[in-house]
PDB file of N, CA and C in Angstrom:
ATOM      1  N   UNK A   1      15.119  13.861  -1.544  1.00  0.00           N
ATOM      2  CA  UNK A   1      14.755  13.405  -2.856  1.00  0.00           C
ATOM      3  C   UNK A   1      13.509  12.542  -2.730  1.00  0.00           C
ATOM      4  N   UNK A   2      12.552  13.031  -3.482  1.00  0.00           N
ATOM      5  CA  UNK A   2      11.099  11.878  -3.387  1.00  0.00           C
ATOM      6  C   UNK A   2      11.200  10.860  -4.499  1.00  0.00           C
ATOM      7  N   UNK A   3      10.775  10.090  -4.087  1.00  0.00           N
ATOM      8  CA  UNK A   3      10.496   8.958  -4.430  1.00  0.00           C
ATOM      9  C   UNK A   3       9.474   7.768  -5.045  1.00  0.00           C
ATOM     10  N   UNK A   4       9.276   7.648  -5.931  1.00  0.00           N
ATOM     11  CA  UNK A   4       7.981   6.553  -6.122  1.00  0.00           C
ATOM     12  C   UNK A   4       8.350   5.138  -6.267  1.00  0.00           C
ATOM     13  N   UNK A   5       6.989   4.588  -6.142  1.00  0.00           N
ATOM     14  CA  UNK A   5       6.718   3.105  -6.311  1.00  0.00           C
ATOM     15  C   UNK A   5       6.492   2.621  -7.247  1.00  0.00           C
ATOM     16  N   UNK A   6       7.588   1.803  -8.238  1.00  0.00           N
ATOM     17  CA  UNK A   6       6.770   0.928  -9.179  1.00  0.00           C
ATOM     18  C   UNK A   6       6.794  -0.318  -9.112  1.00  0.00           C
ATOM     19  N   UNK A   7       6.553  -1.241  -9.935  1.00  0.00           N
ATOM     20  CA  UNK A   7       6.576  -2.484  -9.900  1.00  0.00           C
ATOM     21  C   UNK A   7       6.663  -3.041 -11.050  1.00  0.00           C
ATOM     22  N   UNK A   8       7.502  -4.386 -11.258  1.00  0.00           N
ATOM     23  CA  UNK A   8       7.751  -4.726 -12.941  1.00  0.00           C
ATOM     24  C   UNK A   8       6.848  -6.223 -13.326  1.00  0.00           C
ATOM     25  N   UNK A   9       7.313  -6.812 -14.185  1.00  0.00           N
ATOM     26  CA  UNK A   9       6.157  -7.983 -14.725  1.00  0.00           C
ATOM     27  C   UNK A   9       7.071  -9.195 -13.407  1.00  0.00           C
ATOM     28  N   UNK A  10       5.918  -9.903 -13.678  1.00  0.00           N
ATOM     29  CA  UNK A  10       6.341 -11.010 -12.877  1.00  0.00           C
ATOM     30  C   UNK A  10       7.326 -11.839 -13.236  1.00  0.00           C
ATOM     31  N   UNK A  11       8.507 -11.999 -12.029  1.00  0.00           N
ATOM     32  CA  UNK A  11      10.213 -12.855 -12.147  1.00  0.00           C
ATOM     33  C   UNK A  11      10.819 -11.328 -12.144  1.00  0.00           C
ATOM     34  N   UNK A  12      10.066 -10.419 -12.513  1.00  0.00           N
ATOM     35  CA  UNK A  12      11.109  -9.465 -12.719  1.00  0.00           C
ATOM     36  C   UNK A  12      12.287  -8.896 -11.675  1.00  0.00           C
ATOM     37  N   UNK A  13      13.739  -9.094 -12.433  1.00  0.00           N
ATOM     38  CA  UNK A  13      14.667  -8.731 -11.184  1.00  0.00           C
ATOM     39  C   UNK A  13      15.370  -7.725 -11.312  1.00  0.00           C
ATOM     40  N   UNK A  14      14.886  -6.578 -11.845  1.00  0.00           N
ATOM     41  CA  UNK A  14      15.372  -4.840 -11.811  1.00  0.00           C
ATOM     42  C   UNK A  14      16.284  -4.507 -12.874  1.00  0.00           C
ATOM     43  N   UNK A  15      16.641  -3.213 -13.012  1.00  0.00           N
ATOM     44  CA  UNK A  15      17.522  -2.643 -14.077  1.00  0.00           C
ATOM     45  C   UNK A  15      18.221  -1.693 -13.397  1.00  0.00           C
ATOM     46  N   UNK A  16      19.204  -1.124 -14.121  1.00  0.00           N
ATOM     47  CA  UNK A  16      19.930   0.051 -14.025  1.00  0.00           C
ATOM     48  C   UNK A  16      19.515   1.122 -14.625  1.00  0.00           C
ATOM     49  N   UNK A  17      19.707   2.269 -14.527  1.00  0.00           N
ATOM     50  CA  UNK A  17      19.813   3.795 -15.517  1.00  0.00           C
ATOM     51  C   UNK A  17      20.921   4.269 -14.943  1.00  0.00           C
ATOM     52  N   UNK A  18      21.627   5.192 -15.942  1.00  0.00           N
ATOM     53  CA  UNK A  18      22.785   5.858 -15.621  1.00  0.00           C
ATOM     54  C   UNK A  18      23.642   5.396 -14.663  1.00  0.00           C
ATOM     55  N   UNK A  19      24.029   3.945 -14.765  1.00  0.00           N
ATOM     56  CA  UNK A  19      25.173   3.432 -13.664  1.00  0.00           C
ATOM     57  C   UNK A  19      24.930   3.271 -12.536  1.00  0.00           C
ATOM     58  N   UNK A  20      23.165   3.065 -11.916  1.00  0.00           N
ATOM     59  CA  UNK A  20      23.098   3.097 -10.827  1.00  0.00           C
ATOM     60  C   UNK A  20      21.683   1.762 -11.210  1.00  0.00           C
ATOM     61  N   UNK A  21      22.075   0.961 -10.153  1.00  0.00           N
ATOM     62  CA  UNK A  21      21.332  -0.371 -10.422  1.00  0.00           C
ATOM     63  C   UNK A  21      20.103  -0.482  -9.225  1.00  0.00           C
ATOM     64  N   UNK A  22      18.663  -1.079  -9.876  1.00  0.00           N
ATOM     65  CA  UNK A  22      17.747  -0.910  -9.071  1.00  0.00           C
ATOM     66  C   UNK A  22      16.856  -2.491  -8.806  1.00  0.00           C
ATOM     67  N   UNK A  23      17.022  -3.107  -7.616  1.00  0.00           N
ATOM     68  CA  UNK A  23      16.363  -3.928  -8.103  1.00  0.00           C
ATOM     69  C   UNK A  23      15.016  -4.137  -6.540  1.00  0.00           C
ATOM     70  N   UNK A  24      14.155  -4.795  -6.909  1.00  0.00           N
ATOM     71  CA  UNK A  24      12.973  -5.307  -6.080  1.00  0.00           C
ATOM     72  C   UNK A  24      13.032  -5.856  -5.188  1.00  0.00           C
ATOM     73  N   UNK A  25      11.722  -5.074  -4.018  1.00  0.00           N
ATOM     74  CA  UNK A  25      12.297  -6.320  -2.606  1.00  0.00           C
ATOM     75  C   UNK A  25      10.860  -7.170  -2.758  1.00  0.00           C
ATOM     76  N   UNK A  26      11.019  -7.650  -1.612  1.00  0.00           N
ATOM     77  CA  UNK A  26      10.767  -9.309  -1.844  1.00  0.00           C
ATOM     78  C   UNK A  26       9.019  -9.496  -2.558  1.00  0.00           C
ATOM     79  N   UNK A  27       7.949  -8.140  -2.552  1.00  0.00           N
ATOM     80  CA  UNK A  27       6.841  -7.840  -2.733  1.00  0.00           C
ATOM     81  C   UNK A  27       6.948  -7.813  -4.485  1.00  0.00           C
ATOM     82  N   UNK A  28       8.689  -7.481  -5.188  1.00  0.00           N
ATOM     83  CA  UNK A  28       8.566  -7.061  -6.614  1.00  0.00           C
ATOM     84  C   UNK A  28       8.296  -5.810  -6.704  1.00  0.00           C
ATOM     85  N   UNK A  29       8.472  -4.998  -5.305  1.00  0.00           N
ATOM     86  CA  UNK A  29       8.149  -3.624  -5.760  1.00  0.00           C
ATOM     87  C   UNK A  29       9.763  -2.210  -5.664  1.00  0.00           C
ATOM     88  N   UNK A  30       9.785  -1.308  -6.483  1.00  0.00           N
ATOM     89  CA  UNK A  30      11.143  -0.707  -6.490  1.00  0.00           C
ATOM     90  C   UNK A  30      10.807   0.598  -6.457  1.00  0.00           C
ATOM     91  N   UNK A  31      11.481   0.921  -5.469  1.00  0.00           N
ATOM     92  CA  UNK A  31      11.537   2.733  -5.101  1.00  0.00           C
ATOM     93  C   UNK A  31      12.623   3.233  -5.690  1.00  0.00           C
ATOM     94  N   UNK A  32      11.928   4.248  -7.029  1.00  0.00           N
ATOM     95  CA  UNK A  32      13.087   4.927  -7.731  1.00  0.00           C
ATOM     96  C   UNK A  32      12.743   6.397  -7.793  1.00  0.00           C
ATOM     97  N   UNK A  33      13.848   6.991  -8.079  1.00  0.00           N
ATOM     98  CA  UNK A  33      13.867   8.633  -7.762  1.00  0.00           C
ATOM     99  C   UNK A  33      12.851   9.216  -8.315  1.00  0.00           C
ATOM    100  N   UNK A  34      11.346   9.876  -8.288  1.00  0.00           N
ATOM    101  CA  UNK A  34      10.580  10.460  -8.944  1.00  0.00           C
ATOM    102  C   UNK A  34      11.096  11.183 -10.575  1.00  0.00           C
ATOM    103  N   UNK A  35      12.144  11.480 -10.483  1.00  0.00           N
ATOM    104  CA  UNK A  35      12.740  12.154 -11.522  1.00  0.00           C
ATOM    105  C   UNK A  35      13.504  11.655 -12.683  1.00  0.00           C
ATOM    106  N   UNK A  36      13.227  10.100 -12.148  1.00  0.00           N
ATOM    107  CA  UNK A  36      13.420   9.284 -13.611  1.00  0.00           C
ATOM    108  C   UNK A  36      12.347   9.222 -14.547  1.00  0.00           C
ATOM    109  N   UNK A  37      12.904   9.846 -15.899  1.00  0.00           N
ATOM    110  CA  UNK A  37      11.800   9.963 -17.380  1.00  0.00           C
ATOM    111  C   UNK A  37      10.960   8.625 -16.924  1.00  0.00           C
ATOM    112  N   UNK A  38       9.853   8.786 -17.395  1.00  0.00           N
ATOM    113  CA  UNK A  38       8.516   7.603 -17.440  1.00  0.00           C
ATOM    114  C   UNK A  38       9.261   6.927 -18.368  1.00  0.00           C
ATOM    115  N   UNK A  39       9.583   7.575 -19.617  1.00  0.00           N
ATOM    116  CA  UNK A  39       9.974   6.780 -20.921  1.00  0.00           C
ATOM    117  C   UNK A  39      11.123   5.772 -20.274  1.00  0.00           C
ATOM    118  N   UNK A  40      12.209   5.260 -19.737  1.00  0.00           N
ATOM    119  CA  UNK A  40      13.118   4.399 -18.871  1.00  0.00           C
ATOM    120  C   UNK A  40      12.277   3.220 -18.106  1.00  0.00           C
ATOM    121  N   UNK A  41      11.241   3.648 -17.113  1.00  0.00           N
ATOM    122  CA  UNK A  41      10.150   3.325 -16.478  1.00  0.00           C
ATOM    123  C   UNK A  41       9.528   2.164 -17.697  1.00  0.00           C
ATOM    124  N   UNK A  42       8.665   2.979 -18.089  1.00  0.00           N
ATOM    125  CA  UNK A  42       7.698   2.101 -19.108  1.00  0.00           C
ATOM    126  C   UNK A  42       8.210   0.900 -20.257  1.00  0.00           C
ATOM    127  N   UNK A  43       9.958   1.557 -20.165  1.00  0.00           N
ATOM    128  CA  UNK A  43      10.748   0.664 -21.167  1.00  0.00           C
ATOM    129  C   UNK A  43      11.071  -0.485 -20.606  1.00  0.00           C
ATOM    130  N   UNK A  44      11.159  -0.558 -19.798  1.00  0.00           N
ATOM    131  CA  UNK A  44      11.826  -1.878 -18.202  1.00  0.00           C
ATOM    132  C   UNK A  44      10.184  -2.707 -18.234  1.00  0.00           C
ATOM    133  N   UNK A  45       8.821  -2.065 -18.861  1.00  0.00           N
ATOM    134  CA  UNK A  45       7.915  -2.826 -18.251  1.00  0.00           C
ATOM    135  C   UNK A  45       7.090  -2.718 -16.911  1.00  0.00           C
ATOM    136  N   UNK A  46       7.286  -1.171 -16.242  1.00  0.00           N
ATOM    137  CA  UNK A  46       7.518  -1.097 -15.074  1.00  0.00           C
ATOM    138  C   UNK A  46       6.080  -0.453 -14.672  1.00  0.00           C
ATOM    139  N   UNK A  47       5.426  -0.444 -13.927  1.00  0.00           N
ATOM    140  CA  UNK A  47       4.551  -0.057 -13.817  1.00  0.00           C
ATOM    141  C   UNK A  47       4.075   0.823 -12.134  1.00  0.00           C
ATOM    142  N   UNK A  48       2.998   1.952 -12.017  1.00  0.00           N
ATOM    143  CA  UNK A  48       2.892   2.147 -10.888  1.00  0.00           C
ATOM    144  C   UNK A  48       3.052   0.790  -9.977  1.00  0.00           C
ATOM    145  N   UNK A  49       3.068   0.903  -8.327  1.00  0.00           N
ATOM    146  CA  UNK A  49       3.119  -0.080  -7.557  1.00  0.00           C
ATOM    147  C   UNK A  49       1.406   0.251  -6.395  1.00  0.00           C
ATOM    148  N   UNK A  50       0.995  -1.062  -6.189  1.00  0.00           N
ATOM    149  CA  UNK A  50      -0.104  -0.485  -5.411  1.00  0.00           C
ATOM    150  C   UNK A  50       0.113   0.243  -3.890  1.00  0.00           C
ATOM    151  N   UNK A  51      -0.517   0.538  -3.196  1.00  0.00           N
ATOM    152  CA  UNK A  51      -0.111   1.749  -2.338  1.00  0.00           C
ATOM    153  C   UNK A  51      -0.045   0.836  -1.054  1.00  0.00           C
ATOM    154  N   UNK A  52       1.030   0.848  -0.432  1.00  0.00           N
ATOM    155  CA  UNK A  52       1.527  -0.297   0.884  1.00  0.00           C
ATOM    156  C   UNK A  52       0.610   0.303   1.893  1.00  0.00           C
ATOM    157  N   UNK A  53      -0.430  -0.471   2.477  1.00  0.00           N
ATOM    158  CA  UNK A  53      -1.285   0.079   3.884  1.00  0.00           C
ATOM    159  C   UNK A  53      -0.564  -0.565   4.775  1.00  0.00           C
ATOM    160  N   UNK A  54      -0.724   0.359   6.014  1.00  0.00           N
ATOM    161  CA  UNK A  54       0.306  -0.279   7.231  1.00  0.00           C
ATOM    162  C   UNK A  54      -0.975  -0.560   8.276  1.00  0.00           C
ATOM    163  N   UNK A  55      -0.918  -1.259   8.786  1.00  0.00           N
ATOM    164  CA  UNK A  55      -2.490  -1.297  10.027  1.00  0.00           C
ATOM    165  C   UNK A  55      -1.931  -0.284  11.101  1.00  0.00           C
ATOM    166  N   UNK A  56      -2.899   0.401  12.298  1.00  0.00           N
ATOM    167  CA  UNK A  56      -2.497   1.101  12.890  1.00  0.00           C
ATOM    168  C   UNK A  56      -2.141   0.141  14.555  1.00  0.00           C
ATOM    169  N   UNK A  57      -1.199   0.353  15.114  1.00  0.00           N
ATOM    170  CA  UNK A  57      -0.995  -0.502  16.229  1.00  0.00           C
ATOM    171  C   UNK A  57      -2.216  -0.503  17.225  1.00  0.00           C
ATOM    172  N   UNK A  58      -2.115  -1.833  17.831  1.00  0.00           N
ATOM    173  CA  UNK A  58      -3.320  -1.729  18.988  1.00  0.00           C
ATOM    174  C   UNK A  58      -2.881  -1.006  19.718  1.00  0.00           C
ATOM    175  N   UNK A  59      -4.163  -0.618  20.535  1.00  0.00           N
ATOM    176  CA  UNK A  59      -3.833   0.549  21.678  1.00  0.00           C
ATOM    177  C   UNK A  59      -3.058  -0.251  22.707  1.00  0.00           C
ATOM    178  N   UNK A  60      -3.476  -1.566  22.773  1.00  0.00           N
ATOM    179  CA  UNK A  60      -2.209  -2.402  24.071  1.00  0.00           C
ATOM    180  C   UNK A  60      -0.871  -2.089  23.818  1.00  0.00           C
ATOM    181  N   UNK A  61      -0.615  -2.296  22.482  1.00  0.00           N
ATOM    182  CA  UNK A  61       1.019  -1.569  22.365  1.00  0.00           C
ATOM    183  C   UNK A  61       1.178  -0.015  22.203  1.00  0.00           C
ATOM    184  N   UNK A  62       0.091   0.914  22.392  1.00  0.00           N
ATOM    185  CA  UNK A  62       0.147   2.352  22.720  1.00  0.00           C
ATOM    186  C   UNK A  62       0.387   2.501  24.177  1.00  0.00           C
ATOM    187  N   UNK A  63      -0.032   1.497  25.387  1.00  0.00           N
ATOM    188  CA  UNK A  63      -0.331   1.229  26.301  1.00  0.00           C
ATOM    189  C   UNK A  63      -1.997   1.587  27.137  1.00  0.00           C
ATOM    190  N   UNK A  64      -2.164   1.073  25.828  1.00  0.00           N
ATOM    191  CA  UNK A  64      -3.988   1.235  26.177  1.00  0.00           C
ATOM    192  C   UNK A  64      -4.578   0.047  26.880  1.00  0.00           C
ATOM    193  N   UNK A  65      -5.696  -0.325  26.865  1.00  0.00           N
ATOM    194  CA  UNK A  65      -6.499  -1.593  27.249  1.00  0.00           C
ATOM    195  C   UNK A  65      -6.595  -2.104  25.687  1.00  0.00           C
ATOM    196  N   UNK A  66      -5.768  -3.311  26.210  1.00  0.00           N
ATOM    197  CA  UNK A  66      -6.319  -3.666  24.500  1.00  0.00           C
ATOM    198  C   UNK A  66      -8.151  -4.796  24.004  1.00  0.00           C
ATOM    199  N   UNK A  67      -8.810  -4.582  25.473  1.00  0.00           N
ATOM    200  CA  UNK A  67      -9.727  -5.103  25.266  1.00  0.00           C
ATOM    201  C   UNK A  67     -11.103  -3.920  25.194  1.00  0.00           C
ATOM    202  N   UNK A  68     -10.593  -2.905  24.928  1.00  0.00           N
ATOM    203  CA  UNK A  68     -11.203  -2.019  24.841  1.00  0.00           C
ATOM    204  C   UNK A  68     -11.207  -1.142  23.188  1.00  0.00           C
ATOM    205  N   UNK A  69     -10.314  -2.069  22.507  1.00  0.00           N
ATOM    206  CA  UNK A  69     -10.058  -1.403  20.937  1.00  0.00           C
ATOM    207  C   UNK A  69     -10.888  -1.707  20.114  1.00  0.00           C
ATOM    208  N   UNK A  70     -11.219  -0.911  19.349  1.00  0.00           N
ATOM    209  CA  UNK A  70     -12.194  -1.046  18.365  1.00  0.00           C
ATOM    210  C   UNK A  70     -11.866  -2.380  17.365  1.00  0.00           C
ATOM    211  N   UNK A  71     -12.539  -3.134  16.991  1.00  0.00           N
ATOM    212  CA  UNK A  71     -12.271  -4.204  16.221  1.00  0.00           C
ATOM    213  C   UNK A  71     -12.025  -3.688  14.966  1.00  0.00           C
ATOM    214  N   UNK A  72     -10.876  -4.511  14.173  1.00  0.00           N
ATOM    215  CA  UNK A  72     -11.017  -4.321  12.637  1.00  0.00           C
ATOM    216  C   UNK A  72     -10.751  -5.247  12.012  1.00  0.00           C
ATOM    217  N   UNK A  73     -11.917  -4.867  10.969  1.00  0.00           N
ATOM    218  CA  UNK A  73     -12.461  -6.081   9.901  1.00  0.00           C
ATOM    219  C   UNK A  73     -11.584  -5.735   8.776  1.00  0.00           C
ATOM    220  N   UNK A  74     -10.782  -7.092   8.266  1.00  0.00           N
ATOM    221  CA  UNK A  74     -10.686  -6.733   6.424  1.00  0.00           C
ATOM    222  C   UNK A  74     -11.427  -6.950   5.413  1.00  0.00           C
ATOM    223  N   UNK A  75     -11.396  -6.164   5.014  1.00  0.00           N
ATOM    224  CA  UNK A  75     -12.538  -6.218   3.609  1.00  0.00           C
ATOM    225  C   UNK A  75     -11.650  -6.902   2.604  1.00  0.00           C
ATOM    226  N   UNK A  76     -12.550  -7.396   2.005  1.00  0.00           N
ATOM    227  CA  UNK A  76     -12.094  -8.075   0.490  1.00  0.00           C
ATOM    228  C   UNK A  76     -10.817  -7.363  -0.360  1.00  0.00           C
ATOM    229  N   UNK A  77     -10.983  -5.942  -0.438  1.00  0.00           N
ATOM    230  CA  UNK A  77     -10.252  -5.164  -1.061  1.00  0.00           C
ATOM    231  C   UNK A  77      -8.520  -5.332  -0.533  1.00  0.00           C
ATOM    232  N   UNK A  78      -8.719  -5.767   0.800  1.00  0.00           N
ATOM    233  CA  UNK A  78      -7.298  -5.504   1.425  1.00  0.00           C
ATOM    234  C   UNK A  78      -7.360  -4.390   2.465  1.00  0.00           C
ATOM    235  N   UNK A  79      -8.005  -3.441   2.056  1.00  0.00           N
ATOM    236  CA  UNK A  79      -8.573  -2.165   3.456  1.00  0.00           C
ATOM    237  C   UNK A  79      -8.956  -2.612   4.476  1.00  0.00           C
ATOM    238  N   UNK A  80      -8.826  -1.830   5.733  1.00  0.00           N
ATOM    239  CA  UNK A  80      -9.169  -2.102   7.086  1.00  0.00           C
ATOM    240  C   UNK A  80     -10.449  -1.283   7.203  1.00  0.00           C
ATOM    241  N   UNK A  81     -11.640  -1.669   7.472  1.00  0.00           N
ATOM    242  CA  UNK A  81     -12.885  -1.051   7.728  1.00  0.00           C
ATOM    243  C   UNK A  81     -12.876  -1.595   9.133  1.00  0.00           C
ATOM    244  N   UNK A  82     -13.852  -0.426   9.929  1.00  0.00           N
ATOM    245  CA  UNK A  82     -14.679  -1.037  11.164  1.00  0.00           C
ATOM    246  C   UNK A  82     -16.192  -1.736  10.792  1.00  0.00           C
ATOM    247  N   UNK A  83     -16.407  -2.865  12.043  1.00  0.00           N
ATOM    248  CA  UNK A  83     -17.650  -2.970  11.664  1.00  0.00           C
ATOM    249  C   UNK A  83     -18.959  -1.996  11.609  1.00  0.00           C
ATOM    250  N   UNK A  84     -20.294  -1.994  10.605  1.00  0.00           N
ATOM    251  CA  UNK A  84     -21.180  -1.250  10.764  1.00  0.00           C
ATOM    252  C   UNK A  84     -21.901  -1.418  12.169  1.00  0.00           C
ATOM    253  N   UNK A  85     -21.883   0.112  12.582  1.00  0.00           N
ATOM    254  CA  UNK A  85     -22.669   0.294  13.998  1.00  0.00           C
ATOM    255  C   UNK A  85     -24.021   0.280  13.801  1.00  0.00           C
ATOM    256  N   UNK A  86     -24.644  -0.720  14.310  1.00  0.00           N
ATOM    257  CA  UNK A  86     -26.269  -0.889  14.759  1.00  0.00           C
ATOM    258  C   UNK A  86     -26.810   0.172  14.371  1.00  0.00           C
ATOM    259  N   UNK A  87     -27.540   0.607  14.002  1.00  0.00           N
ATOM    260  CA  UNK A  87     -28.580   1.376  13.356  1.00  0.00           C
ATOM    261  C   UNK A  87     -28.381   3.043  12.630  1.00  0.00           C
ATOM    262  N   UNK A  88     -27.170   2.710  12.535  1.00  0.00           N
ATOM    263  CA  UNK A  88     -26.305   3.921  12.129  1.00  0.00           C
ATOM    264  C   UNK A  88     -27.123   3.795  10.458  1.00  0.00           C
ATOM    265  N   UNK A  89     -26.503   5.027   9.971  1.00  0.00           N
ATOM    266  CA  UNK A  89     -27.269   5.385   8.851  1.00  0.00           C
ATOM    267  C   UNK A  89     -26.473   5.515   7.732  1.00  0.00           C
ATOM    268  N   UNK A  90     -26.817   5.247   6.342  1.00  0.00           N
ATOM    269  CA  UNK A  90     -25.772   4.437   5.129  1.00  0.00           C
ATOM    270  C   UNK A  90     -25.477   6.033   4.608  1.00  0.00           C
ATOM    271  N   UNK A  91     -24.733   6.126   3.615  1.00  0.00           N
ATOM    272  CA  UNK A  91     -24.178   6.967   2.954  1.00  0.00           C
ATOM    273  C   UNK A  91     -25.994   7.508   2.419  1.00  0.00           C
ATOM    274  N   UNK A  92     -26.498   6.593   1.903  1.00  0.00           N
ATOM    275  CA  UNK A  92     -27.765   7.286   1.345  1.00  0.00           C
ATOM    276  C   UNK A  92     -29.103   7.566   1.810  1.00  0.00           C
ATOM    277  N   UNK A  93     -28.698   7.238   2.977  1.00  0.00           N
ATOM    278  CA  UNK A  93     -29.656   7.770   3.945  1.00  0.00           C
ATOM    279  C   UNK A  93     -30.522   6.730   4.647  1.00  0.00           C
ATOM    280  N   UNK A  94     -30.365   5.291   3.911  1.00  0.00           N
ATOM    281  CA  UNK A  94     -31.727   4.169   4.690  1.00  0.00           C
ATOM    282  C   UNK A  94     -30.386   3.040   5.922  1.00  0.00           C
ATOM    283  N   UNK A  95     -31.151   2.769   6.863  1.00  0.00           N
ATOM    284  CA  UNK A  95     -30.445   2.195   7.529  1.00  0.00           C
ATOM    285  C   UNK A  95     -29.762   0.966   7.184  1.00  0.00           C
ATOM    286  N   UNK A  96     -28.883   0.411   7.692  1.00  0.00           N
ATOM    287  CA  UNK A  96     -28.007  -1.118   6.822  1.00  0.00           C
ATOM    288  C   UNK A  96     -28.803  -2.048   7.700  1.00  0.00           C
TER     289      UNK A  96
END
């Protein structure tokens, strides 16, 4: 059975449909059966949830060198970018 992510207003501490009770973990976010009507959803206040990024493990715990891993930067957004490589070339063509 798939599943989505929503999320409700803030304090919010979950609802039921059809006898089966749903409530939020500690982020405020609730995984309910894709196949619940939106209309239930939207009535609770409930809204998509933003999309959980997981970082990828260092290679030391792959059993790599971990002084050999690529660094990663967070960006403002919350995304994991690498830093820009020295004279590498931008999406539009002039160097950064």
């Amino acid at each position: 059975m798939s599943k989505i992510r929503v999320q409700g207003p803030e304090n919010f501490g979950g609802f039921s449909h059809e006898g089966v009770g749903y409530t939020p973990d500690d982020d405020g976010v609730i995984e309910v059966p894709a196949h619940l009507p939106t209309e239930v959803l939207l009535s609770h206040g409930l809204k998509p949830a933003a999309v959980k990024v997981t970082k990828p493990l260092a290679k030391s715990a792959k059993g790599g060198d971990a002084d050999s891993a690529d660094p990663v930067v967070d960006d403002v957004d919350g995304k994991d970018a690498k830093p820009p490589v020295k004279g590498a070339k931008s999406a539009k063509g002039g160097e950064q």
